[in-house]
C-alpha atoms as a PDB file:
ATOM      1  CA  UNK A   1      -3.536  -6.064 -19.643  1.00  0.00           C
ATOM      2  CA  UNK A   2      -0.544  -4.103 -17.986  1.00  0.00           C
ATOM      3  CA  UNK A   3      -0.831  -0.312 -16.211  1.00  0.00           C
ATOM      4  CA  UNK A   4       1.511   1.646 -15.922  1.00  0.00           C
ATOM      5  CA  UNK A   5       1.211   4.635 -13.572  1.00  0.00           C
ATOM      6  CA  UNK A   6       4.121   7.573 -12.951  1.00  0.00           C
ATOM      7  CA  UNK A   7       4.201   8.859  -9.526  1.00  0.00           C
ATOM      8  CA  UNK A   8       6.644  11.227  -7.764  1.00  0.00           C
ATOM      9  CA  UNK A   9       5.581  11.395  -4.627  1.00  0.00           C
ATOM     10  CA  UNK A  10       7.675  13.364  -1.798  1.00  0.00           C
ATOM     11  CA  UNK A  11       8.026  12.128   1.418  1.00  0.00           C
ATOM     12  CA  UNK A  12       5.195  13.702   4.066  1.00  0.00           C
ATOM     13  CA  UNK A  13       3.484  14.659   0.738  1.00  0.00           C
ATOM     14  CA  UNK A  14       1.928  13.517  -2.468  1.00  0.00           C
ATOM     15  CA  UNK A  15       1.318  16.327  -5.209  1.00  0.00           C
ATOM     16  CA  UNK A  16      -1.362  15.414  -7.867  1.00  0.00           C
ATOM     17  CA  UNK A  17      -1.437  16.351 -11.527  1.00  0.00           C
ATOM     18  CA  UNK A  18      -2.993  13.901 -13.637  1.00  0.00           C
ATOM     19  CA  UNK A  19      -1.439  14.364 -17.438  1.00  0.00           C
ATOM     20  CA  UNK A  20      -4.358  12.379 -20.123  1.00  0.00           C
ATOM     21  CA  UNK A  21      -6.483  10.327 -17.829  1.00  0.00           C
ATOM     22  CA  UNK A  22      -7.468   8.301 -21.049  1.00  0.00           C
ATOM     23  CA  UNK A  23      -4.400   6.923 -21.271  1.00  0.00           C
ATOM     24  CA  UNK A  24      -5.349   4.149 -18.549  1.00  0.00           C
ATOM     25  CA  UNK A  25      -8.103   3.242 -20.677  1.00  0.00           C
ATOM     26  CA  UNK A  26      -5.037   2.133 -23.407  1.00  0.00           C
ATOM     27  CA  UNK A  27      -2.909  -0.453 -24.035  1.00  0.00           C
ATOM     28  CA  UNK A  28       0.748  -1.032 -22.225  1.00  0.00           C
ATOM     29  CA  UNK A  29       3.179   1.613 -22.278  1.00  0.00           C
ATOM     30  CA  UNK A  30       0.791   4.647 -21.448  1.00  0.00           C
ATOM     31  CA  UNK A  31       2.157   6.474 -18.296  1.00  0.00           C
ATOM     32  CA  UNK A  32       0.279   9.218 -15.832  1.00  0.00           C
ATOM     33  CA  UNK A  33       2.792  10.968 -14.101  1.00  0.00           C
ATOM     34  CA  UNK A  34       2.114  13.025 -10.425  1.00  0.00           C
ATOM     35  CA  UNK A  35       4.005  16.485 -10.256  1.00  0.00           C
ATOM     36  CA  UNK A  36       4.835  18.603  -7.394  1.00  0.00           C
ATOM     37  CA  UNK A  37       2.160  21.247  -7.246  1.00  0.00           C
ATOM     38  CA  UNK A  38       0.288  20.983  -4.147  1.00  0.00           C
ATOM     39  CA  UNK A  39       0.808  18.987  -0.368  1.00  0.00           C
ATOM     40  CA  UNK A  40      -1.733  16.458   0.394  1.00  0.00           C
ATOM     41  CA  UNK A  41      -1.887  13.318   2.534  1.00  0.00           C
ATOM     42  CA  UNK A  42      -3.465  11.200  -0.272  1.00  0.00           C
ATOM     43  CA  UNK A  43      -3.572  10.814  -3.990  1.00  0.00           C
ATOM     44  CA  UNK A  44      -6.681  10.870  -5.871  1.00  0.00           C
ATOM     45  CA  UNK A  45      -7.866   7.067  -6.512  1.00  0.00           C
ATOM     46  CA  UNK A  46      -6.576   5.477  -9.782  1.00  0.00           C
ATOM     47  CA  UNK A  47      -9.468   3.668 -11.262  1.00  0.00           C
ATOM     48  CA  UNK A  48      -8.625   0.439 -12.673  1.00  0.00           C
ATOM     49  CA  UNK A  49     -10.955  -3.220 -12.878  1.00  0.00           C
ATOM     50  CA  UNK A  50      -8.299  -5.523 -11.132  1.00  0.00           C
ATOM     51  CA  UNK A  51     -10.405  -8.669 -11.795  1.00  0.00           C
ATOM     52  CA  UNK A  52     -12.509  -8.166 -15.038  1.00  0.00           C
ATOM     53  CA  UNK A  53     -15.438  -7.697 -13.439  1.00  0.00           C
ATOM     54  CA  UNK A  54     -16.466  -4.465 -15.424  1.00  0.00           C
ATOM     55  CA  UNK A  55     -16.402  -3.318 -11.911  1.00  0.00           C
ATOM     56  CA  UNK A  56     -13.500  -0.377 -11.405  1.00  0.00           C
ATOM     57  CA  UNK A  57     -11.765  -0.635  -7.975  1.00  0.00           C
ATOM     58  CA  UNK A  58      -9.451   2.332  -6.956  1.00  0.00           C
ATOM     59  CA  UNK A  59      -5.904   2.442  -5.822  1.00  0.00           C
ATOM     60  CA  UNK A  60      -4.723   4.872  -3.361  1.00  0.00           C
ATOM     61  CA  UNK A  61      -1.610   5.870  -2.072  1.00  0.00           C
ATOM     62  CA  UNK A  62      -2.024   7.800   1.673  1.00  0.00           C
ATOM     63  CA  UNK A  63       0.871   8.436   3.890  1.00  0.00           C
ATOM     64  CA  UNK A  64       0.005   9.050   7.867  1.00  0.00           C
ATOM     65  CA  UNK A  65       2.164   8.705  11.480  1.00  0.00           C
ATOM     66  CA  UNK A  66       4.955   8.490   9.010  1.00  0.00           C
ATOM     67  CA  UNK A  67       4.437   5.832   6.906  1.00  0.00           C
ATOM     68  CA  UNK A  68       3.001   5.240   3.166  1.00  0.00           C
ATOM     69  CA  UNK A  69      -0.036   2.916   2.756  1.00  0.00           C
ATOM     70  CA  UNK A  70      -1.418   1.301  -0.515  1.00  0.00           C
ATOM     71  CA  UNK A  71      -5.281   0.753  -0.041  1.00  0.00           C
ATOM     72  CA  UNK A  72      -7.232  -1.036  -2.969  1.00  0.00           C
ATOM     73  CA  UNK A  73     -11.209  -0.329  -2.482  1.00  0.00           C
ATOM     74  CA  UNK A  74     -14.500  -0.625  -4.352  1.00  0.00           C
ATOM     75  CA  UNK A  75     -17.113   1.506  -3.739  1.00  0.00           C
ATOM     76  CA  UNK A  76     -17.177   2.517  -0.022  1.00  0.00           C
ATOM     77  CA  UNK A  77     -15.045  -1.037   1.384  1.00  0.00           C
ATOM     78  CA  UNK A  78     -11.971  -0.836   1.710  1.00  0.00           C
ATOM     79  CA  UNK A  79     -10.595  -4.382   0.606  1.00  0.00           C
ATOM     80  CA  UNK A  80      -6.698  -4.195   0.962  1.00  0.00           C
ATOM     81  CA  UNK A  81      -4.432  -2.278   2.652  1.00  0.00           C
ATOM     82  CA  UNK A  82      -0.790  -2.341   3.108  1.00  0.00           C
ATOM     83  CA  UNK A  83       2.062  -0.668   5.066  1.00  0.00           C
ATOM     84  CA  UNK A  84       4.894   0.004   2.624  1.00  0.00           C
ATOM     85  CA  UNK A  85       8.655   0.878   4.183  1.00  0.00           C
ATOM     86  CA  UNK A  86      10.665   3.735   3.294  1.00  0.00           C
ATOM     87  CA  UNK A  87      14.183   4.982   4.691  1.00  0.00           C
ATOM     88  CA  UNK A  88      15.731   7.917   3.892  1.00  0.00           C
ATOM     89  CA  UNK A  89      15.599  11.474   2.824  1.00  0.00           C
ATOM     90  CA  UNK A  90      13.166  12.459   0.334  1.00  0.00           C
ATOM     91  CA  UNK A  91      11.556   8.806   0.073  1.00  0.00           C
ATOM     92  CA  UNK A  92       9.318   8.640  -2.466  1.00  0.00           C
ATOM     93  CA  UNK A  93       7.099   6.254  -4.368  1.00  0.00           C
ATOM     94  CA  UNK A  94       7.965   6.847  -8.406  1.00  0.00           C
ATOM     95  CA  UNK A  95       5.321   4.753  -9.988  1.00  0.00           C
ATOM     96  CA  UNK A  96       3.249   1.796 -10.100  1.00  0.00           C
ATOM     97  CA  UNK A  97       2.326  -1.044 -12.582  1.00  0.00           C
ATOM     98  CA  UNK A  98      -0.954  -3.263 -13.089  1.00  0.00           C
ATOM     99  CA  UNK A  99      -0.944  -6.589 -14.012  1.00  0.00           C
ATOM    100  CA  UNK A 100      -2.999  -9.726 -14.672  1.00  0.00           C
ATOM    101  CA  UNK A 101      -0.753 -12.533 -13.936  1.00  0.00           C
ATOM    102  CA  UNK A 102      -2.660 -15.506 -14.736  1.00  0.00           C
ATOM    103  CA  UNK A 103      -4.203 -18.165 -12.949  1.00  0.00           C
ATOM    104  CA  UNK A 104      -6.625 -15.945 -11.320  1.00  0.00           C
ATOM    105  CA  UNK A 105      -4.216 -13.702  -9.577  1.00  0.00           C
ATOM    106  CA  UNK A 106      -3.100 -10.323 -10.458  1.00  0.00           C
ATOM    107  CA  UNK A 107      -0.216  -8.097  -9.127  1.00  0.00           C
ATOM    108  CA  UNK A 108       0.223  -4.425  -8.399  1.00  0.00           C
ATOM    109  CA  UNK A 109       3.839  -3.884  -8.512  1.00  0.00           C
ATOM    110  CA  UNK A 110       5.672  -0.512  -6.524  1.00  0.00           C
ATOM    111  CA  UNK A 111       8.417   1.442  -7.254  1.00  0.00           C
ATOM    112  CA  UNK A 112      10.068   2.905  -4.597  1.00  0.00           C
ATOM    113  CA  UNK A 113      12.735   5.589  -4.232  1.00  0.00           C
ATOM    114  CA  UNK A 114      14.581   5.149  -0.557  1.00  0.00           C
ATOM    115  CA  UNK A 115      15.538   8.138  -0.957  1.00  0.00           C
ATOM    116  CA  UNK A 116      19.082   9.635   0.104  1.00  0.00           C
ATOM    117  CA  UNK A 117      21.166   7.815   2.732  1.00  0.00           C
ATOM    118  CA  UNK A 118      24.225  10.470   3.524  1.00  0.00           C
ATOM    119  CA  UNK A 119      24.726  13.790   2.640  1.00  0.00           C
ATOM    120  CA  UNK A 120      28.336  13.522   1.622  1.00  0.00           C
ATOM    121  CA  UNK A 121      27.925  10.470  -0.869  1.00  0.00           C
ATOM    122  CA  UNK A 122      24.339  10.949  -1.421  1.00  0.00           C
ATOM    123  CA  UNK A 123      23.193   7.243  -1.770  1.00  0.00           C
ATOM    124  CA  UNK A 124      19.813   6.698  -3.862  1.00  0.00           C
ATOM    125  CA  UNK A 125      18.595   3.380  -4.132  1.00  0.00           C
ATOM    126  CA  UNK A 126      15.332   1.989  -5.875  1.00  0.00           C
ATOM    127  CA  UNK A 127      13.038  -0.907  -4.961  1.00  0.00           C
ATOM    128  CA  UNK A 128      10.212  -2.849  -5.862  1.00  0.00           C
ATOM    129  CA  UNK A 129       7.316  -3.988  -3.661  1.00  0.00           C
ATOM    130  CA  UNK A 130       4.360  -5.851  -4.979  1.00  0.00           C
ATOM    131  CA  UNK A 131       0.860  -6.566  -3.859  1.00  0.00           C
ATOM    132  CA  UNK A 132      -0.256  -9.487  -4.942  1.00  0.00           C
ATOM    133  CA  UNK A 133      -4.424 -10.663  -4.799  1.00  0.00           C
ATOM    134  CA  UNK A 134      -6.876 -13.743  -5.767  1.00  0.00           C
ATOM    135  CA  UNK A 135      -8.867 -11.837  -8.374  1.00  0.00           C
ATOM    136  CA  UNK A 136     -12.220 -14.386  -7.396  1.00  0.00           C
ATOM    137  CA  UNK A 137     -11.997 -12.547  -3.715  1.00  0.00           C
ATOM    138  CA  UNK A 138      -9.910  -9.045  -3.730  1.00  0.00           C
ATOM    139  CA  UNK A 139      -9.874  -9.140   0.394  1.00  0.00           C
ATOM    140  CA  UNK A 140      -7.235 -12.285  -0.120  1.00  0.00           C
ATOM    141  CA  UNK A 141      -3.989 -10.028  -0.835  1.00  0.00           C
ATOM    142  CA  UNK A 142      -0.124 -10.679   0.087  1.00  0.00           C
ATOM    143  CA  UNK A 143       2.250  -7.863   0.168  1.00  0.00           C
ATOM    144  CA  UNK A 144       6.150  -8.961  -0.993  1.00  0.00           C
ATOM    145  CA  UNK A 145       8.745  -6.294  -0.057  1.00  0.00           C
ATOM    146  CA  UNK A 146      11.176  -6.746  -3.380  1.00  0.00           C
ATOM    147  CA  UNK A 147      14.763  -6.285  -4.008  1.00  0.00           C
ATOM    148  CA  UNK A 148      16.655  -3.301  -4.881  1.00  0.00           C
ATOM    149  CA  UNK A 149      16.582  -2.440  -8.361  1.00  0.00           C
ATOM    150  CA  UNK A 150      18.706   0.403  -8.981  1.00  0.00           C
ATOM    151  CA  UNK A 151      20.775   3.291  -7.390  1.00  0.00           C
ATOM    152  CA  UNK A 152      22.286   6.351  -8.239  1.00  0.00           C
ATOM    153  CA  UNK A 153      25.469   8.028  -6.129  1.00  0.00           C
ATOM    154  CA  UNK A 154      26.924  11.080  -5.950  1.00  0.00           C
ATOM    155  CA  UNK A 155      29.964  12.698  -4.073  1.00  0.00           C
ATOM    156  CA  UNK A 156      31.647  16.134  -3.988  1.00  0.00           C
ATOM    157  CA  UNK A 157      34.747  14.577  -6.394  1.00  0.00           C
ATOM    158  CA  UNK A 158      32.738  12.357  -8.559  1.00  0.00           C
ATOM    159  CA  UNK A 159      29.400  11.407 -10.135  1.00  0.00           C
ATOM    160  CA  UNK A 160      28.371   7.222 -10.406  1.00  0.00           C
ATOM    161  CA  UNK A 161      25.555   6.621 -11.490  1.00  0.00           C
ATOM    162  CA  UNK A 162      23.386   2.913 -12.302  1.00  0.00           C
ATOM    163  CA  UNK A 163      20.514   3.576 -14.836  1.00  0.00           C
ATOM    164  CA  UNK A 164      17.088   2.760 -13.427  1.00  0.00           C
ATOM    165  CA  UNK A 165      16.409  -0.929 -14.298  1.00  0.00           C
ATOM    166  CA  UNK A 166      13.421  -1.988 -17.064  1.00  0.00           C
ATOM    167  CA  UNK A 167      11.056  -4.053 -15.412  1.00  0.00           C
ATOM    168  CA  UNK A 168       8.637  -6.166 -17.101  1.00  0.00           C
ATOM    169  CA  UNK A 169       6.357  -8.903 -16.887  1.00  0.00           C
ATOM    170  CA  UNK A 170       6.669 -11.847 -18.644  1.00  0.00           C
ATOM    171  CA  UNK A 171       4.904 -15.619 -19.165  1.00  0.00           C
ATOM    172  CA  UNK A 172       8.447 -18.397 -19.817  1.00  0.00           C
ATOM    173  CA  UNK A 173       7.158 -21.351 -21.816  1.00  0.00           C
ATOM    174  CA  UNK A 174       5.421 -23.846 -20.320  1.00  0.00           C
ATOM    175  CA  UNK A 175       4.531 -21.048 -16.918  1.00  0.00           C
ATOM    176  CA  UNK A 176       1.423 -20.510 -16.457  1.00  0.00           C
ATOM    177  CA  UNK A 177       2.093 -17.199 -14.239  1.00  0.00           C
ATOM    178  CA  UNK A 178       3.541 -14.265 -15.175  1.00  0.00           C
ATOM    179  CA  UNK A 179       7.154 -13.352 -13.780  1.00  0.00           C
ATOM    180  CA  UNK A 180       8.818  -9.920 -13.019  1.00  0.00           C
ATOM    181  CA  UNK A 181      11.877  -9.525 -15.247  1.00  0.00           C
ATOM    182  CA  UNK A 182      14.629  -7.169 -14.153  1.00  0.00           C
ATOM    183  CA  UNK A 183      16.989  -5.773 -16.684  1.00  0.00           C
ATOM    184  CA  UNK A 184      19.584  -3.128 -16.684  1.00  0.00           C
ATOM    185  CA  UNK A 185      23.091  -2.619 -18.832  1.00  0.00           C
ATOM    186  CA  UNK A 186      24.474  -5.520 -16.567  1.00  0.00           C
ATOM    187  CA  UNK A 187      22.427  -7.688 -15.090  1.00  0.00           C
ATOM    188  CA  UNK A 188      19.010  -9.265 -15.479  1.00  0.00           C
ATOM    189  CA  UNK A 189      16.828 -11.548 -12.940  1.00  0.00           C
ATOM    190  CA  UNK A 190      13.240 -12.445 -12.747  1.00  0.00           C
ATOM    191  CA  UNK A 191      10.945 -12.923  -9.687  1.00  0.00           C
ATOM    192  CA  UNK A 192       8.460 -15.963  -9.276  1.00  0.00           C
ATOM    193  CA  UNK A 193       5.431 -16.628  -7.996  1.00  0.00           C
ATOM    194  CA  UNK A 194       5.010 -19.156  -5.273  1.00  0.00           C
ATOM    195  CA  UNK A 195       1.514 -20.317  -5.383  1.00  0.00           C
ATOM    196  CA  UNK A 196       2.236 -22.300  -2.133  1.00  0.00           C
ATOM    197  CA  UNK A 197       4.077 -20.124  -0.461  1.00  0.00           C
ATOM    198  CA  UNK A 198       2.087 -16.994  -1.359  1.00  0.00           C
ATOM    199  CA  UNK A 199       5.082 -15.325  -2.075  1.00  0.00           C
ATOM    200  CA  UNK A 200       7.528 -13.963  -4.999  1.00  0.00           C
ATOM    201  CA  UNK A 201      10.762 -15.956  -5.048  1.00  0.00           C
END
């Protein structure tokens, strides 16, 4: 089962409006998007059972002494939590996926806006970070800071722009976890997962 979850967060700030909560009880493809509409340190916890349990555990983003944190809890224990990295200007994290990978492990996968690097060329680039956990034991969780994905650039004579990347997981033949595939008008890779290294490759 895949999530997909919209999130435009500002930096300092995440603003909360939750658009069809039933949509995470559906298949792929459904999407609940966070508008700017009011400044809080946290986002409300997204309810999700990460290891089929019939249990729901809740991810929440926080952001505090200026840096963003993923935390993944049940109940009142907190189980994981994570320091993700931003750099510049207006950082932001856009959205986050959900799934079950195989094998016992499932993956949480981040987008992340950097945000803008230089006010002249305005420099936007896009990255993925994923959290990766044994779904028998929730507290056993690896955090993988990912490529860059996209970007987008602007200056005062012209406008270049790289579409935001599809990203998608898929199972290859004869795999018996899921990759990340990576896809744009260009290009396409896929990231791995290293059982022994605990680690996407």
């Amino acid at each position: 089962m895949k999530w997909l979850i919209g999130l435009f967060v500002p930096m300092m700030s995440f603003a909360i409006n939750l658009q069809d909560v039933r949509s995470l009880m559906n298949p792929p493809s459904n999407e609940v998007e966070i508008d700017k509409h009011r400044f809080i340190k946290s986002t409300e916890p997204y309810f999700i059972d990460l290891n089929n349990d019939k249990i729901n555990e809740n991810i929440r983003f926080t952001y505090a002494d200026g840096h963003y944190y993923i935390s993944i809890s049940e109940e009142a224990e907190v189980l994981a939590n994570h320091k993700i990295r931003v750099e510049g200007g207006n950082s932001r994290i856009q959205r986050f996926y959900f799934e079950d990978i195989g094998e016992g492990m499932g993956a949480v996968l981040i987008v992340i806006s950097e945000g803008t690097f230089s006010t002249i060329d305005a420099l936007e680039k896009q990255r993925i970070d994923l959290v990766t956990f044994n779904q028998k034991n929730l507290k056993e969780s690896y955090y993988y800071e990912g490529p860059l994905v996209s970007y987008s650039q602007s200056s005062w004579d012209s406008k270049k722009r790289k579409l935001s990347s599809f990203i998608s997981f898929i199972k290859f033949p004869n795999q018996k976890i899921k990759s990340v595939l990576i896809e744009d008008e260009q290009t396409s890779f896929t990231l791995t997962w290293n059982r022994s290294k605990k680690t996407w490759e």
